[in-house]
PDB file of N, CA and C in Angstrom:
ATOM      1  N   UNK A   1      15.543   2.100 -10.830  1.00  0.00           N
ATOM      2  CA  UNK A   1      15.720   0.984 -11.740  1.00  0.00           C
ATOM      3  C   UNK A   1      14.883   1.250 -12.989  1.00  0.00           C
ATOM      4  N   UNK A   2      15.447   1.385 -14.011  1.00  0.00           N
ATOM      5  CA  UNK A   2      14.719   1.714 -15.637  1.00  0.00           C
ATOM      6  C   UNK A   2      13.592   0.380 -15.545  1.00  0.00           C
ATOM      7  N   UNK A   3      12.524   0.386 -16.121  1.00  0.00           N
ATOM      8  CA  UNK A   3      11.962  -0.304 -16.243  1.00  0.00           C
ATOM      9  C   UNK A   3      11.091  -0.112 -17.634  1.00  0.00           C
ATOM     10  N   UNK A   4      11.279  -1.097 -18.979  1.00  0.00           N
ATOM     11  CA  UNK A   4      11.319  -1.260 -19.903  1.00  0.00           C
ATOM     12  C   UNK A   4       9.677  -1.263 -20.352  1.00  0.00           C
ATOM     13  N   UNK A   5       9.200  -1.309 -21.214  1.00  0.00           N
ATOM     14  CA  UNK A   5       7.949  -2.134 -21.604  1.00  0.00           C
ATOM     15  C   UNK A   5       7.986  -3.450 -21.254  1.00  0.00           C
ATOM     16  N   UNK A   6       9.049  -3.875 -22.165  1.00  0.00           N
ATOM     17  CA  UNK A   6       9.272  -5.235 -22.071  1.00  0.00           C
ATOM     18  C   UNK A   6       9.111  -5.753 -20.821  1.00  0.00           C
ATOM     19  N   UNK A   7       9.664  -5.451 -19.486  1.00  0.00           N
ATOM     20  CA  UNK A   7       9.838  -6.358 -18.442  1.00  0.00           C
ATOM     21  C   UNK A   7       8.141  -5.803 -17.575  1.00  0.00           C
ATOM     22  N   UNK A   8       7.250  -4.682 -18.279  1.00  0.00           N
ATOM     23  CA  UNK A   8       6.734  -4.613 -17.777  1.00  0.00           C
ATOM     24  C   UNK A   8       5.501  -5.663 -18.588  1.00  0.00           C
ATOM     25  N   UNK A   9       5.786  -5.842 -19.379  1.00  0.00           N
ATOM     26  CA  UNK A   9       4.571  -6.454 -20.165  1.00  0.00           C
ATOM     27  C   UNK A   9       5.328  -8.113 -19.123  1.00  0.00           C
ATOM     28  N   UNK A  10       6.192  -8.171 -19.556  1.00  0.00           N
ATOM     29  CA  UNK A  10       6.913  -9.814 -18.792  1.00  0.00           C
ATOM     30  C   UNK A  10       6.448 -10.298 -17.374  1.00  0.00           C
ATOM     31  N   UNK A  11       6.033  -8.830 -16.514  1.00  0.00           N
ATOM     32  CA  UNK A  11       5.578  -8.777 -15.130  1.00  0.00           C
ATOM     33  C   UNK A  11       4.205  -8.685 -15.160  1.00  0.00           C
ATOM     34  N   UNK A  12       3.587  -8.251 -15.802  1.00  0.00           N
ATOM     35  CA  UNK A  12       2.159  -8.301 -16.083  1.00  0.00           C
ATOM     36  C   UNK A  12       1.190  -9.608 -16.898  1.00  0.00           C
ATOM     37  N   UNK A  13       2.205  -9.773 -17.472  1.00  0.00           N
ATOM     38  CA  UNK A  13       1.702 -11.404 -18.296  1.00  0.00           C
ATOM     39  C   UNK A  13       0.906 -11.025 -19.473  1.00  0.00           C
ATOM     40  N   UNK A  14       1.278 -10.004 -20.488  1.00  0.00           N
ATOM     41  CA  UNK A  14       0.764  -9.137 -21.049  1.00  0.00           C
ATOM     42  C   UNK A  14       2.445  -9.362 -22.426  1.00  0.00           C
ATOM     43  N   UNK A  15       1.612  -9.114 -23.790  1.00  0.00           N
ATOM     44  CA  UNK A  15       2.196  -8.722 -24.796  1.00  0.00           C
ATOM     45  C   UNK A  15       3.315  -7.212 -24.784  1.00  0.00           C
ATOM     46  N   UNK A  16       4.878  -7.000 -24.861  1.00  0.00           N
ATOM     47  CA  UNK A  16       4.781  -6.013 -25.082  1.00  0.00           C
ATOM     48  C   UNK A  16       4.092  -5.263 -26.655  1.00  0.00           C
ATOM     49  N   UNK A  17       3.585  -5.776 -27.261  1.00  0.00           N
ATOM     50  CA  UNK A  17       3.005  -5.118 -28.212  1.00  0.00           C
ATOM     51  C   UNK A  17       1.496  -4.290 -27.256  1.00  0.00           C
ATOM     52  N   UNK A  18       0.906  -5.037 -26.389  1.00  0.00           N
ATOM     53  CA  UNK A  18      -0.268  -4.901 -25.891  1.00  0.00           C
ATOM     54  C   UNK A  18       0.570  -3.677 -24.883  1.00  0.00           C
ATOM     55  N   UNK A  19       1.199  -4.281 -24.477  1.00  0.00           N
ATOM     56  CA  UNK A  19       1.306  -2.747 -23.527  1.00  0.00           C
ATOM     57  C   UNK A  19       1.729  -1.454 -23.927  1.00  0.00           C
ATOM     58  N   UNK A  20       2.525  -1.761 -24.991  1.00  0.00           N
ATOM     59  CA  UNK A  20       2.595  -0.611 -25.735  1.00  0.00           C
ATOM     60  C   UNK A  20       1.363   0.259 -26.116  1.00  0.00           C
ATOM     61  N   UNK A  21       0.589  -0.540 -26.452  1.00  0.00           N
ATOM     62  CA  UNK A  21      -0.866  -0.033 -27.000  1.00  0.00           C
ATOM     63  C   UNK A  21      -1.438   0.572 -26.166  1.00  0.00           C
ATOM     64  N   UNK A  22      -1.244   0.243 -25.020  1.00  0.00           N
ATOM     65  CA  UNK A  22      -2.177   0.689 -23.752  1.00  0.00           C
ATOM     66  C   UNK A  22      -1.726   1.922 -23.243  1.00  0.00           C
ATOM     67  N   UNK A  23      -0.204   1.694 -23.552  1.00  0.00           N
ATOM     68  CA  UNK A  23       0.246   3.245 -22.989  1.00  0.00           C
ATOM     69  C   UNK A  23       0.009   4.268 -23.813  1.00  0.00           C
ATOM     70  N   UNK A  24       0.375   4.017 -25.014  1.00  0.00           N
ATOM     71  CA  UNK A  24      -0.387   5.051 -26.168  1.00  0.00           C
ATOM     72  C   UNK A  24      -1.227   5.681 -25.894  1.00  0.00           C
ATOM     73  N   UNK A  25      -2.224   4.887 -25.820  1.00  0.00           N
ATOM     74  CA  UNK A  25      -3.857   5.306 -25.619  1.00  0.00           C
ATOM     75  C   UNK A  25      -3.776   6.259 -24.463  1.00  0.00           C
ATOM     76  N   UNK A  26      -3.221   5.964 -23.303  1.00  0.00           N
ATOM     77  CA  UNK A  26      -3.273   6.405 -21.712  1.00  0.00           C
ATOM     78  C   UNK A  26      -2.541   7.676 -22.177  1.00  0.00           C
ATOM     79  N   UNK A  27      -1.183   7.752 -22.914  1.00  0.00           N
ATOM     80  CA  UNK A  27      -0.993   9.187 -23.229  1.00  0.00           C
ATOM     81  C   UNK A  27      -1.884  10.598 -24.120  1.00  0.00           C
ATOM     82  N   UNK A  28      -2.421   9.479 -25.058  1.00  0.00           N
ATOM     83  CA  UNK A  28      -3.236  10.299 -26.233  1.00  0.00           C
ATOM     84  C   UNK A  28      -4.457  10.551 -25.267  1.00  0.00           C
ATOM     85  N   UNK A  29      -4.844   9.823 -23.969  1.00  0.00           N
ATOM     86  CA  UNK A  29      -6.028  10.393 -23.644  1.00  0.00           C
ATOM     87  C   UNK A  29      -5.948  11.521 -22.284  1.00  0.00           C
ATOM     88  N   UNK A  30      -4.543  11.715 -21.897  1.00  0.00           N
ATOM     89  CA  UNK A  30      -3.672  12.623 -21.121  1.00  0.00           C
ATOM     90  C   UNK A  30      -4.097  12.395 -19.920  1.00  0.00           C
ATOM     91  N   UNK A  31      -4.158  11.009 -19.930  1.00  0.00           N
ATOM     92  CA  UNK A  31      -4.049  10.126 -18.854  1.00  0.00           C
ATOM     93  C   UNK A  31      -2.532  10.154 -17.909  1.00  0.00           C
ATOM     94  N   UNK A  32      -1.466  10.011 -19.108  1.00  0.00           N
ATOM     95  CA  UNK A  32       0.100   9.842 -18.157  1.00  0.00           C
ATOM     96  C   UNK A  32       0.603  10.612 -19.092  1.00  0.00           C
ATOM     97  N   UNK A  33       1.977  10.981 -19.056  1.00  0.00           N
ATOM     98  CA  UNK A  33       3.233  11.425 -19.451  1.00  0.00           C
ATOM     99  C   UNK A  33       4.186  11.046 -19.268  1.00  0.00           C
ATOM    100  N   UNK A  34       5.340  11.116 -20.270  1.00  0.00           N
ATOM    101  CA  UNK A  34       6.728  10.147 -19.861  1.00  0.00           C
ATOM    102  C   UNK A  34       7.319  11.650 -20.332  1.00  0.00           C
ATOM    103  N   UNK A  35       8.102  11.781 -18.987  1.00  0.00           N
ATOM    104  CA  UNK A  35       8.950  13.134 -18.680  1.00  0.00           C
ATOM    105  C   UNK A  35      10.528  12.141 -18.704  1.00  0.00           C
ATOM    106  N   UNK A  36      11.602  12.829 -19.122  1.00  0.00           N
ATOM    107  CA  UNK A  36      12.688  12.473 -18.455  1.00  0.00           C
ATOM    108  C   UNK A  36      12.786  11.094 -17.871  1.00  0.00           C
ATOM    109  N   UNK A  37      12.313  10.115 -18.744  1.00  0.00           N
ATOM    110  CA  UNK A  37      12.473   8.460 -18.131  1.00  0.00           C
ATOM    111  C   UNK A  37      11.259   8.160 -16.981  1.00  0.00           C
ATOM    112  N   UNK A  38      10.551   9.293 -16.695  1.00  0.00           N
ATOM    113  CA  UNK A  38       9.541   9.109 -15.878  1.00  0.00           C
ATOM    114  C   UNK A  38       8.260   8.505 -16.156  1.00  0.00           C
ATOM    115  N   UNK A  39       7.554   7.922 -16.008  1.00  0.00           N
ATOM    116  CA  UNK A  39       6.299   7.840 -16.055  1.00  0.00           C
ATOM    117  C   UNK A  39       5.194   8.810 -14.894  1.00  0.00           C
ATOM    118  N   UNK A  40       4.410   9.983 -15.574  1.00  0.00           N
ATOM    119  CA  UNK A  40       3.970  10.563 -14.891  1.00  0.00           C
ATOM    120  C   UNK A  40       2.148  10.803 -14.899  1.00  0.00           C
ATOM    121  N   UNK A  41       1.751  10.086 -13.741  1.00  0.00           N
ATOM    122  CA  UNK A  41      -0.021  10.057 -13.810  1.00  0.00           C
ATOM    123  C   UNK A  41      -0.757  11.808 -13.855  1.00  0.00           C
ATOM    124  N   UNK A  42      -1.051  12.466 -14.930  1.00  0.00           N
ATOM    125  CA  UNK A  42      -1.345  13.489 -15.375  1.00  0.00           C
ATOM    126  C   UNK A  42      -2.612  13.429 -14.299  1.00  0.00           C
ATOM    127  N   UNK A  43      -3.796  12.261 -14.816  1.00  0.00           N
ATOM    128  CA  UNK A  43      -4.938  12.825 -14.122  1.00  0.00           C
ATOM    129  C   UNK A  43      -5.715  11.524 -13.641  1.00  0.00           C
ATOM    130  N   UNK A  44      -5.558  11.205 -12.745  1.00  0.00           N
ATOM    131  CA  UNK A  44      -5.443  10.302 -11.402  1.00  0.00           C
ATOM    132  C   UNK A  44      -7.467   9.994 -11.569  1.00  0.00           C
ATOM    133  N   UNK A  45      -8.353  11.500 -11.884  1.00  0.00           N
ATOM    134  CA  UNK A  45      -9.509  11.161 -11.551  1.00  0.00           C
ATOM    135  C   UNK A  45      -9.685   9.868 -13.138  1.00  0.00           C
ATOM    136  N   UNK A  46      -9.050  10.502 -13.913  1.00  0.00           N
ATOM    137  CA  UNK A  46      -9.858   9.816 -15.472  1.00  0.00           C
ATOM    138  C   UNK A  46      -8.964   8.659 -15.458  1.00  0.00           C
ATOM    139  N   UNK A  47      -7.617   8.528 -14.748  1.00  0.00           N
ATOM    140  CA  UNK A  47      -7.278   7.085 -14.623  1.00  0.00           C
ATOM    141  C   UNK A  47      -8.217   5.753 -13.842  1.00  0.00           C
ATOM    142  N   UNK A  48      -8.718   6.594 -12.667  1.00  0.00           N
ATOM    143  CA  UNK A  48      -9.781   5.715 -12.376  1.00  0.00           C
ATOM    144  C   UNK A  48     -10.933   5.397 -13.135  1.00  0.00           C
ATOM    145  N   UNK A  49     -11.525   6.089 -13.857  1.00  0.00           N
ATOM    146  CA  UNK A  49     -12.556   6.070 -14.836  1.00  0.00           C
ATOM    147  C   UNK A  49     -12.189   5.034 -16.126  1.00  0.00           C
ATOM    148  N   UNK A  50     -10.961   5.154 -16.784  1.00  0.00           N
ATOM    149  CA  UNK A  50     -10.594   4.415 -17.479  1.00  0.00           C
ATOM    150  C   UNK A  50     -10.330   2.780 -16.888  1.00  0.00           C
ATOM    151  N   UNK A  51      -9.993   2.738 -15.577  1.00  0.00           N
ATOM    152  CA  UNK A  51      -9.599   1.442 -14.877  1.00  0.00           C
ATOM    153  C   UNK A  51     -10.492   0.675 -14.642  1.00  0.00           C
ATOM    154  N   UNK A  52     -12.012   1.616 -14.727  1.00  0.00           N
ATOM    155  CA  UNK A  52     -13.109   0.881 -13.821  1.00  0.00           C
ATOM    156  C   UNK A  52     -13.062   0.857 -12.364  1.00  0.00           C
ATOM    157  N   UNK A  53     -11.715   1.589 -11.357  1.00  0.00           N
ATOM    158  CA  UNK A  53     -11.523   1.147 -10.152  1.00  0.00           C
ATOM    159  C   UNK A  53     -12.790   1.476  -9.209  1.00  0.00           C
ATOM    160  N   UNK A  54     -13.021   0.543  -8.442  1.00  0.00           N
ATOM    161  CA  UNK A  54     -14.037   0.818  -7.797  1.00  0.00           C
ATOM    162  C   UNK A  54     -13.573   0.744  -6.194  1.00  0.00           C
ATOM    163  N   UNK A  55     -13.854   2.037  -5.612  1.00  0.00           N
ATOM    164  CA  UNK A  55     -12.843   2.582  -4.342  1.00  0.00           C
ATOM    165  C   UNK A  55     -13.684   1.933  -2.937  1.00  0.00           C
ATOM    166  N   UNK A  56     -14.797   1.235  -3.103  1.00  0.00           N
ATOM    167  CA  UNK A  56     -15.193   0.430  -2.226  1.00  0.00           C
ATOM    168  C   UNK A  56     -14.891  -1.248  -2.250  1.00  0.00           C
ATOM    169  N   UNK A  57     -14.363  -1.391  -3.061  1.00  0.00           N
ATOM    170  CA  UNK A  57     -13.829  -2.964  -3.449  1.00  0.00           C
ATOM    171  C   UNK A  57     -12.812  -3.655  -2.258  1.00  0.00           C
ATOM    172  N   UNK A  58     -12.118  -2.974  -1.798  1.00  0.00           N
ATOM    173  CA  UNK A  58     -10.983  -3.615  -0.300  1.00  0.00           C
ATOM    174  C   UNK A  58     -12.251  -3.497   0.694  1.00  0.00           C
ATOM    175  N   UNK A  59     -13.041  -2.006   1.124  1.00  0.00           N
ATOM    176  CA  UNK A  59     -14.256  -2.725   2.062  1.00  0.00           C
ATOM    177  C   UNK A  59     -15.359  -3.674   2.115  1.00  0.00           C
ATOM    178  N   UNK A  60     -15.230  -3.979   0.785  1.00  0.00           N
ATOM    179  CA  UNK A  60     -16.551  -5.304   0.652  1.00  0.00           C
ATOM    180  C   UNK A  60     -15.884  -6.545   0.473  1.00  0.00           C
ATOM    181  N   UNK A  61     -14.202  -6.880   0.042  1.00  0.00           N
ATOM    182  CA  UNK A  61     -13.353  -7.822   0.342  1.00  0.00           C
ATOM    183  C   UNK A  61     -13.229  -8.046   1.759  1.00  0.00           C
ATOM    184  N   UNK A  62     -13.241  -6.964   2.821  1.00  0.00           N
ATOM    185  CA  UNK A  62     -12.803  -7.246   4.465  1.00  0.00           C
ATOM    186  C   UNK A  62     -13.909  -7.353   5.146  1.00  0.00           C
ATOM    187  N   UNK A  63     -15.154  -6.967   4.329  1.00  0.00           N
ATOM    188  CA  UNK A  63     -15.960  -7.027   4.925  1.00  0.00           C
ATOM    189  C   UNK A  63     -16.764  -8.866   4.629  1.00  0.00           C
ATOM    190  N   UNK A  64     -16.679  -9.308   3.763  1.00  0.00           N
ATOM    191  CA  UNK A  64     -16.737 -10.819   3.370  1.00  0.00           C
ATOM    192  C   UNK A  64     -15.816 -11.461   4.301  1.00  0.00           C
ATOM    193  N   UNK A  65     -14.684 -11.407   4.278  1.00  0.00           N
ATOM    194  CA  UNK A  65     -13.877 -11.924   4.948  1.00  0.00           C
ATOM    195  C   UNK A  65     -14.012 -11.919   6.693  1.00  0.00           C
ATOM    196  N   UNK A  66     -14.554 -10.688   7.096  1.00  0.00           N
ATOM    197  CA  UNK A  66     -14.545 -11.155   8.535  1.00  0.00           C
ATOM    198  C   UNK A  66     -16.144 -12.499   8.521  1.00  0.00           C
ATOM    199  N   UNK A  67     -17.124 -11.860   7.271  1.00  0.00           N
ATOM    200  CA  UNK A  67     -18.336 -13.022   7.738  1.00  0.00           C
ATOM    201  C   UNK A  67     -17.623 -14.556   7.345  1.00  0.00           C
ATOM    202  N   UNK A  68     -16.926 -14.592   6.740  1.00  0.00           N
ATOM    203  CA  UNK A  68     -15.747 -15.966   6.066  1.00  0.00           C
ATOM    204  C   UNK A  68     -15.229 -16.582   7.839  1.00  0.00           C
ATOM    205  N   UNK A  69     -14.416 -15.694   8.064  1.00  0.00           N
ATOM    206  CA  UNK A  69     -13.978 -15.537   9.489  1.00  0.00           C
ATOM    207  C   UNK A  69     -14.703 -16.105  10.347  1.00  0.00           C
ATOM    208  N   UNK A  70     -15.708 -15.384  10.709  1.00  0.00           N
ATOM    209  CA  UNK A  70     -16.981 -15.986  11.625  1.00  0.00           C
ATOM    210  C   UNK A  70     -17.414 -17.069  11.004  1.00  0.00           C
ATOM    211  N   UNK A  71     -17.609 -17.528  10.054  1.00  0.00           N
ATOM    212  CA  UNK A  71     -18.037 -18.979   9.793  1.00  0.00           C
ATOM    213  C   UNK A  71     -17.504 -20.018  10.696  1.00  0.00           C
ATOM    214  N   UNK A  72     -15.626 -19.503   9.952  1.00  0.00           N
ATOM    215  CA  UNK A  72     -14.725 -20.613   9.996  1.00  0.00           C
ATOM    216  C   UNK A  72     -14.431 -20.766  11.799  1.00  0.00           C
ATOM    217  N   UNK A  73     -14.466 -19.831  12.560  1.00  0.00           N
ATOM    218  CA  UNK A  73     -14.215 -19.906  13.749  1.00  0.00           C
ATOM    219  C   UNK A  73     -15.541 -20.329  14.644  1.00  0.00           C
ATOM    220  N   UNK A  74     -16.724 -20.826  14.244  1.00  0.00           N
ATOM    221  CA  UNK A  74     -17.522 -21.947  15.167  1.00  0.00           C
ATOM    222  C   UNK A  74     -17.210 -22.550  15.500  1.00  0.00           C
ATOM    223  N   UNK A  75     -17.951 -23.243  16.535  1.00  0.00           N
ATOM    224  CA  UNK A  75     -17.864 -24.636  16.676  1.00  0.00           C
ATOM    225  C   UNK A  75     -18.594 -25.845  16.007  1.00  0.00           C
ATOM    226  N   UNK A  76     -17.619 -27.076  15.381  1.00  0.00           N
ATOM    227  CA  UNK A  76     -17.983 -27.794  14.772  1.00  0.00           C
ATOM    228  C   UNK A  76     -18.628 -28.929  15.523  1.00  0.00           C
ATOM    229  N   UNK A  77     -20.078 -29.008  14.939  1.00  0.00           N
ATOM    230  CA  UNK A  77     -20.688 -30.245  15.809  1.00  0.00           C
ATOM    231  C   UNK A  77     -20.614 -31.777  15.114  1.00  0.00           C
ATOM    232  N   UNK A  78     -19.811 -32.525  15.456  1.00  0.00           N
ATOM    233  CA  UNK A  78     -19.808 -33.915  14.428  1.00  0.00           C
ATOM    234  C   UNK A  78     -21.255 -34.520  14.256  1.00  0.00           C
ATOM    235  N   UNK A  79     -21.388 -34.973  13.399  1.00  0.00           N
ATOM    236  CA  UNK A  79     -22.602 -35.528  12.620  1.00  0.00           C
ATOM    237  C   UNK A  79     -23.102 -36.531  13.472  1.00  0.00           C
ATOM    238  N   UNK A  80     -22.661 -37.202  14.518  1.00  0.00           N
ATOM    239  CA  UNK A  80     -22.845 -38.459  14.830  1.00  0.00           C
ATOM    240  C   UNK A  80     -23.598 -37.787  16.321  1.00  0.00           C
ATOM    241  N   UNK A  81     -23.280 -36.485  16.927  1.00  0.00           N
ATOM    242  CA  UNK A  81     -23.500 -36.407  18.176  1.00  0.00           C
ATOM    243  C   UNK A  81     -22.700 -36.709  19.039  1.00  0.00           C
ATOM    244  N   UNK A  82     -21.289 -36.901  18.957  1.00  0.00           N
ATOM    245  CA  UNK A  82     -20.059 -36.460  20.075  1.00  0.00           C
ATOM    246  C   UNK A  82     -19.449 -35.573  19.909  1.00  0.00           C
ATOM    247  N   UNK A  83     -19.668 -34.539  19.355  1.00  0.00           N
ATOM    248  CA  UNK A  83     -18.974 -33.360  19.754  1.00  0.00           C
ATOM    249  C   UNK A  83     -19.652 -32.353  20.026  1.00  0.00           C
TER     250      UNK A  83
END
């Protein structure tokens, strides 16, 4: 399925002027390439660098979440002293 600027800026909630810009940049910094209708990630390490991604972020989300977890699964003692 072709997928435009446009519908990508529309799916992102983003200007296509802004995304345009962004891809620019991501090419001029040989970040991606557009081959043959493709969009192609040249260099995966400096895309992360540019993203900020931080590759421990899902283990410190699951790891909150199970102490979230354990909160929520105590037992609740009513205030009054019947339960």
């Amino acid at each position: 399925m072709p997928l435009s600027q446009i519908l990508l800026a529309d799916a992102l909630g983003l200007t296509p002027v802004h995304v345009n810009r962004v891809l620019r940049k991501l090419k001029v910094a040989g970040v991606m390439k557009l081959e043959h209708s493709a969009l192609i990630i040249a260099d995966i390490a400096q895309l992360v660098r540019v993203a900020g991604f931080d590759a421990t972020y899902l283990q410190r989300r699951l790891s909150s979440g199970k102490a979230a977890l354990t909160h929520a699964t105590r037992p609740v003692t009513q205030p009054w002293g019947t339960g």
